[in-house]
Protein backbone atom coordinates (compact mmCIF):
# COMPACT_ATOMS: atom_id res chain seq x y z
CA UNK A 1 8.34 96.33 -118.67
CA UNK A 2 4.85 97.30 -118.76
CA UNK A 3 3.96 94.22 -120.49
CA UNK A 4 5.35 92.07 -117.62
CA UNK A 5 3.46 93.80 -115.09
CA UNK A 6 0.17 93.78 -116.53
CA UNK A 7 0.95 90.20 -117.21
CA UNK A 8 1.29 89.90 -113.19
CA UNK A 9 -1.79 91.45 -112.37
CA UNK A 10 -3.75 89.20 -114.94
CA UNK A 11 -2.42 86.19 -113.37
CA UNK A 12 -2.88 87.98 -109.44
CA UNK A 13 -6.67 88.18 -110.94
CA UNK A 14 -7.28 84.80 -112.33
CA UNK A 15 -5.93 83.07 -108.95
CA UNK A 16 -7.95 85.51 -106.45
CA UNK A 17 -11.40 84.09 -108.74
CA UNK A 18 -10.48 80.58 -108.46
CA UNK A 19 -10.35 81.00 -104.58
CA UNK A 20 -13.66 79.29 -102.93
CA UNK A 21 -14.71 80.99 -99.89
CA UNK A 22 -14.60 78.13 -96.35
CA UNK A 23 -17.30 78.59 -93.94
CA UNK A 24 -15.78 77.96 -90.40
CA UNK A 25 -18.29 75.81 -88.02
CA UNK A 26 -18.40 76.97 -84.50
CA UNK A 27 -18.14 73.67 -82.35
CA UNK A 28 -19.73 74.27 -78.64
CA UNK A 29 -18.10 73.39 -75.64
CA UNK A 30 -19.36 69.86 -74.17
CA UNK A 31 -21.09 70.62 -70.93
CA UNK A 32 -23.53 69.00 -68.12
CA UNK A 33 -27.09 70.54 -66.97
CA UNK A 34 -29.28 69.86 -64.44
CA UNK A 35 -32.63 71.15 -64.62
CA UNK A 36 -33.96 73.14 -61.71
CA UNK A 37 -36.73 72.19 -60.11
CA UNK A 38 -39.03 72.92 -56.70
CA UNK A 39 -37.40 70.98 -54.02
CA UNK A 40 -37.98 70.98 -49.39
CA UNK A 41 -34.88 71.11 -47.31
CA UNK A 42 -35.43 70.55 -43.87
CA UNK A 43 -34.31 73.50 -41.17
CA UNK A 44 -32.55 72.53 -38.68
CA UNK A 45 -30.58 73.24 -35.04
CA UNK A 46 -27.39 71.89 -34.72
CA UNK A 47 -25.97 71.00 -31.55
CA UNK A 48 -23.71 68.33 -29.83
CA UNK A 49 -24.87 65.78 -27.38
CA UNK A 50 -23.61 62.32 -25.33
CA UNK A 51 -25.17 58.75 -26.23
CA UNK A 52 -26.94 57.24 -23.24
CA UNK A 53 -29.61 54.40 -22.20
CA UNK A 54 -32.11 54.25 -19.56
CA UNK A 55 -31.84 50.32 -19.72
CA UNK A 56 -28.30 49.21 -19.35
CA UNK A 57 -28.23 45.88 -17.00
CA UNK A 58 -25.45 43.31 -15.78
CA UNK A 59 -26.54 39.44 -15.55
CA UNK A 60 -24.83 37.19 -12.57
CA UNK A 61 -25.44 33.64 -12.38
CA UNK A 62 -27.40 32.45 -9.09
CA UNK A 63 -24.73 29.86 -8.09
CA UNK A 64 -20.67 30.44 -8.36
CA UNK A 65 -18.64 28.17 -10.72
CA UNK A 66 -15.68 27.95 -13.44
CA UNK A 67 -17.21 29.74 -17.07
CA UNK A 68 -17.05 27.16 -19.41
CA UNK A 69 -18.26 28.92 -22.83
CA UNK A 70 -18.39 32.05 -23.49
CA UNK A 71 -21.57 32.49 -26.27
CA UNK A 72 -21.06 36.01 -27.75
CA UNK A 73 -18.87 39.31 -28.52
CA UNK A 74 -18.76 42.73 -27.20
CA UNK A 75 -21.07 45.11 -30.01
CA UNK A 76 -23.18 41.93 -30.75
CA UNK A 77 -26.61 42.50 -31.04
CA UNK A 78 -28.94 40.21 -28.88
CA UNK A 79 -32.41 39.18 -28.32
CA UNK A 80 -34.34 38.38 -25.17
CA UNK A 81 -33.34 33.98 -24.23
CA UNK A 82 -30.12 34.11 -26.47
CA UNK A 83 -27.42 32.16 -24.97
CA UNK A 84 -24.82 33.89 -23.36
CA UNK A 85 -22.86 32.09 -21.14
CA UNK A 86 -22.50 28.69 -19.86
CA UNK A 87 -20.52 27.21 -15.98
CA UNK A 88 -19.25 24.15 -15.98
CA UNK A 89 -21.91 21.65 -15.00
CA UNK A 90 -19.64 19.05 -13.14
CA UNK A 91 -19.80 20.64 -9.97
CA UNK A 92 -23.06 21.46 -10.31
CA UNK A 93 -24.18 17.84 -10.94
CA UNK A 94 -21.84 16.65 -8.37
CA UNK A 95 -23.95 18.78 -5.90
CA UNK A 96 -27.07 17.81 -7.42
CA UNK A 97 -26.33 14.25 -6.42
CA UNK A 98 -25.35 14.82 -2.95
CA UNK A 99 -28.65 16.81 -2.33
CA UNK A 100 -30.68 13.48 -3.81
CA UNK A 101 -28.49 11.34 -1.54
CA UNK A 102 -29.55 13.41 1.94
CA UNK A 103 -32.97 13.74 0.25
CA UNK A 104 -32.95 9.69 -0.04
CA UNK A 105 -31.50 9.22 3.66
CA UNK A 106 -33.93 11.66 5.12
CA UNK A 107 -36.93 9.54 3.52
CA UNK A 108 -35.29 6.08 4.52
CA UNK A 109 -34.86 7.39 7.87
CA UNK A 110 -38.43 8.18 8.72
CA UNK A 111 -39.72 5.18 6.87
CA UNK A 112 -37.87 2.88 8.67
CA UNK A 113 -38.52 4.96 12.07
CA UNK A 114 -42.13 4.12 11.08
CA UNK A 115 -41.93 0.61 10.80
CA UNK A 116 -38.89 -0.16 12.82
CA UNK A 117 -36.07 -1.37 11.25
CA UNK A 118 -35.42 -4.94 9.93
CA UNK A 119 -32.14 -6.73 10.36
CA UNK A 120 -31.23 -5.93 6.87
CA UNK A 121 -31.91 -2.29 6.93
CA UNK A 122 -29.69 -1.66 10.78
CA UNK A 123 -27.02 -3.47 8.20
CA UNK A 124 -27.74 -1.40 5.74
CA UNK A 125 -27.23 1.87 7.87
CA UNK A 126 -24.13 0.92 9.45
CA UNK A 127 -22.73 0.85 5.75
CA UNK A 128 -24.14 4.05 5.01
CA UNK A 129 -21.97 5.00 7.51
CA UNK A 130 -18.97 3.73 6.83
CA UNK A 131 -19.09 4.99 3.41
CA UNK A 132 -19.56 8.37 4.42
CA UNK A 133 -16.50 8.12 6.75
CA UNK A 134 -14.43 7.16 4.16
CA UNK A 135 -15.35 9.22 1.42
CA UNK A 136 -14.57 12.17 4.56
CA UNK A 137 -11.39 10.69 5.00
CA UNK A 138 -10.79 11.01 1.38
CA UNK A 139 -11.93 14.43 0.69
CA UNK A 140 -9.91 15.00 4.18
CA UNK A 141 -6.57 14.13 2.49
CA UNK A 142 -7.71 15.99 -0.93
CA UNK A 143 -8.24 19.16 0.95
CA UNK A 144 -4.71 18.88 2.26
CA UNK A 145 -2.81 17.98 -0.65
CA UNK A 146 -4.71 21.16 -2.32
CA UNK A 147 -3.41 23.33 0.58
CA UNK A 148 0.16 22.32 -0.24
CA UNK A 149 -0.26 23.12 -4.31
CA UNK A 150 -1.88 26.29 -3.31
CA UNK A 151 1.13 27.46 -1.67
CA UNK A 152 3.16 26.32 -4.69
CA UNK A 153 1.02 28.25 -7.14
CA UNK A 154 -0.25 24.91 -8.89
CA UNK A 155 -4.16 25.76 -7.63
CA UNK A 156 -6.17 28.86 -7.57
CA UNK A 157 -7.58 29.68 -4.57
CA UNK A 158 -11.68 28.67 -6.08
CA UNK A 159 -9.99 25.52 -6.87
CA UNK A 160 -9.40 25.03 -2.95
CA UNK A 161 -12.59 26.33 -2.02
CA UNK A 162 -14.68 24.20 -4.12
CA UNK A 163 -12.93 21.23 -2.18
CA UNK A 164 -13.82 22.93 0.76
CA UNK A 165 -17.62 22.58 0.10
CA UNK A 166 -17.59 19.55 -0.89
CA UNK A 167 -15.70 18.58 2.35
CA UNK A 168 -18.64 20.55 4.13
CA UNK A 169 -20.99 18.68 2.43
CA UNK A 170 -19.87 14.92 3.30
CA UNK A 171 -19.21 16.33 6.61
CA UNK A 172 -23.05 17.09 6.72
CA UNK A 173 -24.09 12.97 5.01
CA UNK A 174 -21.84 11.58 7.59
CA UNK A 175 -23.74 13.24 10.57
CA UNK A 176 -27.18 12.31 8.74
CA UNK A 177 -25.98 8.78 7.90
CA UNK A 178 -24.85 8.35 12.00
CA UNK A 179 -28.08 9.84 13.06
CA UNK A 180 -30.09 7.35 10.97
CA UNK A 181 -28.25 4.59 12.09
CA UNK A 182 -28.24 5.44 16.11
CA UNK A 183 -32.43 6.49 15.26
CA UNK A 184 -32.80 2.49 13.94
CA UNK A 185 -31.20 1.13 17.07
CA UNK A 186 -33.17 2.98 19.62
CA UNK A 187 -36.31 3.67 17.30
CA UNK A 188 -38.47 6.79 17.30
CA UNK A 189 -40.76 8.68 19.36
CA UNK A 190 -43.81 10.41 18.00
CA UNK A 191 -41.83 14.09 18.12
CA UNK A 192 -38.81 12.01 16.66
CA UNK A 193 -40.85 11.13 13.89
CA UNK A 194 -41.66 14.66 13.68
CA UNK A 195 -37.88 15.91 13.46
CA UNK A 196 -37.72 13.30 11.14
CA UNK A 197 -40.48 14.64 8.72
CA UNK A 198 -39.37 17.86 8.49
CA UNK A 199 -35.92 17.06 7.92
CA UNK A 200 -37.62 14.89 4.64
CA UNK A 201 -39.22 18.71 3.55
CA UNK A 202 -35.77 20.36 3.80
CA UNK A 203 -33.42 17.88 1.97
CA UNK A 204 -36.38 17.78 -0.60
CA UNK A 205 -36.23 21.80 -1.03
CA UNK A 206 -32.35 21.16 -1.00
CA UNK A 207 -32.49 19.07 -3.79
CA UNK A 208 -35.04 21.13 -5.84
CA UNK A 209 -32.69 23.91 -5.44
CA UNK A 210 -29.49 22.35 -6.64
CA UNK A 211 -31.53 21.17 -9.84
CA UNK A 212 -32.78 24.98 -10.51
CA UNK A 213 -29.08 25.86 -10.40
CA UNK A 214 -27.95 23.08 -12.42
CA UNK A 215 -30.47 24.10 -15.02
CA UNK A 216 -29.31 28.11 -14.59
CA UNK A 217 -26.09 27.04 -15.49
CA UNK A 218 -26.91 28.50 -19.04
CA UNK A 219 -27.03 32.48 -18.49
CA UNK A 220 -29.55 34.24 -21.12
CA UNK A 221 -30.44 37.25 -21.88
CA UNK A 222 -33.38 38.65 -20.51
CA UNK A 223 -33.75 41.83 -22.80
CA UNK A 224 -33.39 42.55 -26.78
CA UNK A 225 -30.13 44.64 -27.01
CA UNK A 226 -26.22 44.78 -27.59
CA UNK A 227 -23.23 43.51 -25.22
CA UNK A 228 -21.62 46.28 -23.75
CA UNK A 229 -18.98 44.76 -21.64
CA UNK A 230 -17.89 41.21 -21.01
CA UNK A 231 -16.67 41.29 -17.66
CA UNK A 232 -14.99 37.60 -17.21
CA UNK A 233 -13.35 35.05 -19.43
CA UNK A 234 -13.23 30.98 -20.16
CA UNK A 235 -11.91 29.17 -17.65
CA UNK A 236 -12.52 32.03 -14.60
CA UNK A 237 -14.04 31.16 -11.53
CA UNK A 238 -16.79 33.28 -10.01
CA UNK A 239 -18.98 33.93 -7.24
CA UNK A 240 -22.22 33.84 -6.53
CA UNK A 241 -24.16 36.62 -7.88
CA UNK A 242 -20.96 37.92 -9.12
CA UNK A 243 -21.91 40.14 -12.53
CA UNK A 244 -20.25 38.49 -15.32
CA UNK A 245 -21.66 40.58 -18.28
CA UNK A 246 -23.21 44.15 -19.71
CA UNK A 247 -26.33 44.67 -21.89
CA UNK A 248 -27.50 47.63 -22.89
CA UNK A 249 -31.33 47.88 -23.78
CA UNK A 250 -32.01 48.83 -27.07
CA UNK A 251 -33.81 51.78 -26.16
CA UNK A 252 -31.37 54.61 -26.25
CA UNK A 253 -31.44 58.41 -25.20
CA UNK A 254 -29.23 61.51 -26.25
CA UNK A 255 -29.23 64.31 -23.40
CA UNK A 256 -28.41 67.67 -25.60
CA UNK A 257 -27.78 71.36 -23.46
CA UNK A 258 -29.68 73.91 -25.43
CA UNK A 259 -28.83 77.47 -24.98
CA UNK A 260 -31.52 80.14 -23.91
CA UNK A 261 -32.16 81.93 -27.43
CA UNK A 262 -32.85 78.49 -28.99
CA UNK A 263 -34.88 76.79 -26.24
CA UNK A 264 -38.22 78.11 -27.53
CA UNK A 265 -37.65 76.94 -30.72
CA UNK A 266 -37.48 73.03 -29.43
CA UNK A 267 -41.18 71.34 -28.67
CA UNK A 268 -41.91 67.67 -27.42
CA UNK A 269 -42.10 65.51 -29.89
CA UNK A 270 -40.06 67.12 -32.66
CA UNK A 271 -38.37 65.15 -35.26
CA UNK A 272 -34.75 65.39 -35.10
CA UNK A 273 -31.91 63.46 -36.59
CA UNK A 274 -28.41 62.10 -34.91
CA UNK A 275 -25.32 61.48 -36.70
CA UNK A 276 -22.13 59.57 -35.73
CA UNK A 277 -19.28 58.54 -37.70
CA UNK A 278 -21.21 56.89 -40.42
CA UNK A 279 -24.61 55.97 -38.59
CA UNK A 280 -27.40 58.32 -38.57
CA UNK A 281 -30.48 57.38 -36.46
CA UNK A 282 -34.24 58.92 -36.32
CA UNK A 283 -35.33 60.29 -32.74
CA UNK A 284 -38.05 61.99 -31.27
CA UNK A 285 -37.61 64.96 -28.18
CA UNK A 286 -38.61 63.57 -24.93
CA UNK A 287 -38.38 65.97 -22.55
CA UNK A 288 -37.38 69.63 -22.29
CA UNK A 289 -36.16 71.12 -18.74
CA UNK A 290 -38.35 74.14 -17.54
CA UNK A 291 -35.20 75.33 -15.98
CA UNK A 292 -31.40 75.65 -17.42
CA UNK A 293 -28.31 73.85 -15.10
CA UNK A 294 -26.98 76.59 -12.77
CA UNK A 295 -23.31 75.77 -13.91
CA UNK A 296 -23.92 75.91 -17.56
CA UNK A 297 -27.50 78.15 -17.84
CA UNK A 298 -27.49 75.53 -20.44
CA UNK A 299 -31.39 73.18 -20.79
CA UNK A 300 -31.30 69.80 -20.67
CA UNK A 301 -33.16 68.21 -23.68
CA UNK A 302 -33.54 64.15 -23.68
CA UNK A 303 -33.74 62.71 -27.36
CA UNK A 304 -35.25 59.04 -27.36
CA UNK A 305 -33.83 57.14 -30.68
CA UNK A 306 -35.03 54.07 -32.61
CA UNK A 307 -32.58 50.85 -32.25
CA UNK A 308 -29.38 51.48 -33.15
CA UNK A 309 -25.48 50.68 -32.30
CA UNK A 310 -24.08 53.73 -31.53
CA UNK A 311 -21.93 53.51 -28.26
CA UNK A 312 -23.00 54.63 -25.11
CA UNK A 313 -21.13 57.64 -24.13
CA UNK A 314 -20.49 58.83 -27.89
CA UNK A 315 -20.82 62.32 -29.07
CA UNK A 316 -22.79 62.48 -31.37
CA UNK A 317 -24.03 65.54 -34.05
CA UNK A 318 -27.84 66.69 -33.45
CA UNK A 319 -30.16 68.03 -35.74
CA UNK A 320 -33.57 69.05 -34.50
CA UNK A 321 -35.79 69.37 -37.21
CA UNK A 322 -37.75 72.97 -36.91
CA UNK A 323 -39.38 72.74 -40.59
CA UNK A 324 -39.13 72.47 -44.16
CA UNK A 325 -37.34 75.60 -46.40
CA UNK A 326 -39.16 75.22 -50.07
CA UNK A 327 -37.67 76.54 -53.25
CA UNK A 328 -34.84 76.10 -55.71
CA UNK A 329 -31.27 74.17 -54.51
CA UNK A 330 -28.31 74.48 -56.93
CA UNK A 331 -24.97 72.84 -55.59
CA UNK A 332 -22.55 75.68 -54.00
CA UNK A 333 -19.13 74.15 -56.40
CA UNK A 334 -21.16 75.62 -59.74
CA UNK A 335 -21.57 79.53 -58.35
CA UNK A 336 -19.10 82.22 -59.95
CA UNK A 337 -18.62 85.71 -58.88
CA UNK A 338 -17.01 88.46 -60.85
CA UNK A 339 -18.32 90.98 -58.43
CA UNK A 340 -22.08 89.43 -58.61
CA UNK A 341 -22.61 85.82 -57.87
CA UNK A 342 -24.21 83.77 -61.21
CA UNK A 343 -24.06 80.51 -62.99
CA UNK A 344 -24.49 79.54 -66.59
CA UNK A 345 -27.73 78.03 -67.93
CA UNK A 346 -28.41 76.90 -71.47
CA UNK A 347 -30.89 78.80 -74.07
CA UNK A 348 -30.35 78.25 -77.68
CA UNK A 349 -27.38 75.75 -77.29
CA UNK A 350 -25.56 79.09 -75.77
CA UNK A 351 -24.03 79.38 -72.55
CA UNK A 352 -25.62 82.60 -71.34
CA UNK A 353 -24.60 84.06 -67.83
CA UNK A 354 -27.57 84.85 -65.28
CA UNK A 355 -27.07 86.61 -61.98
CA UNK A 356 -28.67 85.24 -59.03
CA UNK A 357 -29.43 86.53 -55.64
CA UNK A 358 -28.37 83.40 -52.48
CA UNK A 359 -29.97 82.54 -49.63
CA UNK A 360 -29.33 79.85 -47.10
CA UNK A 361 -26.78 77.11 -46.89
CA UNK A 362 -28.28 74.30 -46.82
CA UNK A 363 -25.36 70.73 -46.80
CA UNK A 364 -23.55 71.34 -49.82
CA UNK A 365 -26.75 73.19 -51.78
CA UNK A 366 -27.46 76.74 -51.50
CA UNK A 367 -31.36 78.37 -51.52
CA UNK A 368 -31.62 80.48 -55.02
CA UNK A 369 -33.95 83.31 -54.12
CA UNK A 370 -33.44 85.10 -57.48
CA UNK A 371 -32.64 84.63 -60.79
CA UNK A 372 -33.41 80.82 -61.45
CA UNK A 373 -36.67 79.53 -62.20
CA UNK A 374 -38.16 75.80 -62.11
CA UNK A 375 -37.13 74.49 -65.62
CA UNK A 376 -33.83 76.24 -66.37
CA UNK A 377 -31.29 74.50 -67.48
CA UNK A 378 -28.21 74.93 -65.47
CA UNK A 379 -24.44 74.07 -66.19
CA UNK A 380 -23.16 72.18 -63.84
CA UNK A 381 -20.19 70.97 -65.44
CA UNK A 382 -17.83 72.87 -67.89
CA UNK A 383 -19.29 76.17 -66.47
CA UNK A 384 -15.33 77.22 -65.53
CA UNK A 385 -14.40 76.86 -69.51
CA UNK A 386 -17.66 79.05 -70.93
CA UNK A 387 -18.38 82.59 -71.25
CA UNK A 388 -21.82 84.31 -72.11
CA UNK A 389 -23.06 83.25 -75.44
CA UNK A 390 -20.90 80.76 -76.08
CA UNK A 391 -22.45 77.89 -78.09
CA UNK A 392 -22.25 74.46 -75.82
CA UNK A 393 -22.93 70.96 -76.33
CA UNK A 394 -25.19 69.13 -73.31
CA UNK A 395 -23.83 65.97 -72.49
CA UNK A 396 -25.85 63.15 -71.84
């Protein structure tokens, strides 16, 4: 029996030599760094404020008509001669025409008044004449039949009225082409011949002016900016000097009330920044009131902005820019607190665990006023699965 047990322990001895000691490698955590550096923030004043222009205009054309084309969108952004929208020339040409045809009688009519009239030209006359009764008679008949489909709802009511001036109109050649005629039967005295002149002067002007409007039947733009409003549609008939469309100017304001403990802090010509949905536009301030609104006891401040297409009437955010804050920013998603506020930073391939004392907020970055210096290497991912002096692996 004691044989067999020293036998055991011989063999317990032999196995525990052959045994070769493992050395266990410590693999570090895989984590992410950024290296703090010396960075400016700007400080700011937030407030709230409404978009506004000091240049918002409507356009009207000079002469009514039907809107033919329509050339751009609401929001589009325009310069100063862009096209914008265009009447239907018929009418426009048809008056034209009639204006050169007085214009042409007036000038025959004093001619002949100063030569007296030859056979040909009394002939002449009296067909003037009966053309422009039976175009009359024509329009005459036109203007009823459109008085009849106006009551049935087949006309709009422009429709009828722009048969009405041209009934007007021949109304008016008729009486010149009589006048001419009766003028070349008698012939003229020296203050007829007069009468006769001037009347040459005014269907002249007459016709100059129908040609201006024909050519104004293209509406453009007379500023750099954006359409606001579109007030009519194709195929609508308008008035004269009836506004048809909105620009706004593309220099734009922001009026912003500024309480009494922050009004010192806002100077002309500080820098300051609007924000609205995902547009964000430099400005300058303008003007500051001397004295607050006696409803709100709130100071009006006007921001003037560069170019931009953020709607009039918006509300926008406001930050006026009061200076810089200098120092070192770490992202606010990488502080820990057990009881103190720290992060991790790397020294040695460790994770080691350094305190720090916060200051301001400043997006989504606080101000470190202690604890972190220019150069130190601070986890910013993986910082949730380390504890002090763990070894760690940077990741690229």
């Amino acid at each position: 029996m004691k044989k067999l047990i020293a036998l055991m322990i011989l063999g317990l001895l032999v196995l525990t030599g052959c045994q070769t000691q493992v050395e266990i490698e410590v693999v570090g955590k895989n984590v992410r760094i950024v290296e703090a550096e010396t960075r400016k923030y700007p400080v700011t004043l937030e407030y709230m404020g409404i978009m506004d222009t000091e240049d918002t205009r409507s356009s009207a054309f000079k002469t009514g008509g039907k809107i033919e084309e329509i050339y751009v969108k609401t929001g589009q952004q325009i310069n100063k001669g862009d096209k914008l929208i265009r009447l239907n020339e018929e009418d426009l040409r048809s008056t034209v025409n009639v204006a050169k045809a007085q214009y042409e009688i007036a000038e025959t009519q004093y001619n002949m008044a100063m030569k007296g009239a030859t056979e040909e030209e009394i002939n002449q006359a009296k067909i003037s004449v009966e053309m422009a009764e039976r175009n009359l008679e024509n329009t005459k008949e036109l203007y009823g039949k459109y008085q009849e489909l106006l009551e049935a709802g087949a006309v709009s009511p422009q429709q009828l009225q722009e048969i009405k001036l041209k009934l007007d109109l021949e109304e008016k050649q008729l009486n010149s082409a009589k006048e001419a005629y009766n003028r070349i039967l008698k012939g003229a005295r020296d203050d007829e011949l007069q009468i006769l002149k001037s009347q040459i002067d005014i269907a002249y002007a007459a016709y100059q002016q129908s040609q201006d409007l024909l050519e104004d039947s293209i509406l453009r733009s007379d500023i750099d900016g954006v359409i606001l409003q579109i007030q009519v549609k194709e195929g609508d008939y308008i008035s004269q000097e009836m506004p048809v469309i909105i620009i706004k100017g593309e220099e734009t304001t922001v009026m912003v009330g500024v309480s009494n403990e922050d009004i010192s802090k806002i100077a002309l010509g500080m820098d300051v920044i609007v924000r609205h949905q995902n547009n964000e536009v430099k400005g300058i301030v303008e003007t500051v009131s001397s004295n607050p609104k006696s409803q709100s006891s709130l100071y009006e401040v006007k921001v003037d902005l560069e170019p931009n297409t953020i709607p009039i009437g918006s509300l926008v955010s406001i930050d006026f820019i009061l200076g810089e804050a200098e120092g070192v920013f770490l992202p606010m998603n990488i502080l820990l607190n057990e009881g103190v506020d720290f992060v991790y930073i790397v020294q040695d391939e460790r994770a080691v665990m350094q305190e720090v004392l916060l200051g301001e907020v400043f997006g989504n970055e606080i101000k470190v006023l202690e604890g972190i210096n220019p150069g130190d290497k601070v986890i910013v991912e993986g910082m949730r699965s380390v504890k002090n002096n763990d070894k760690v692996e940077i990741k690229e």
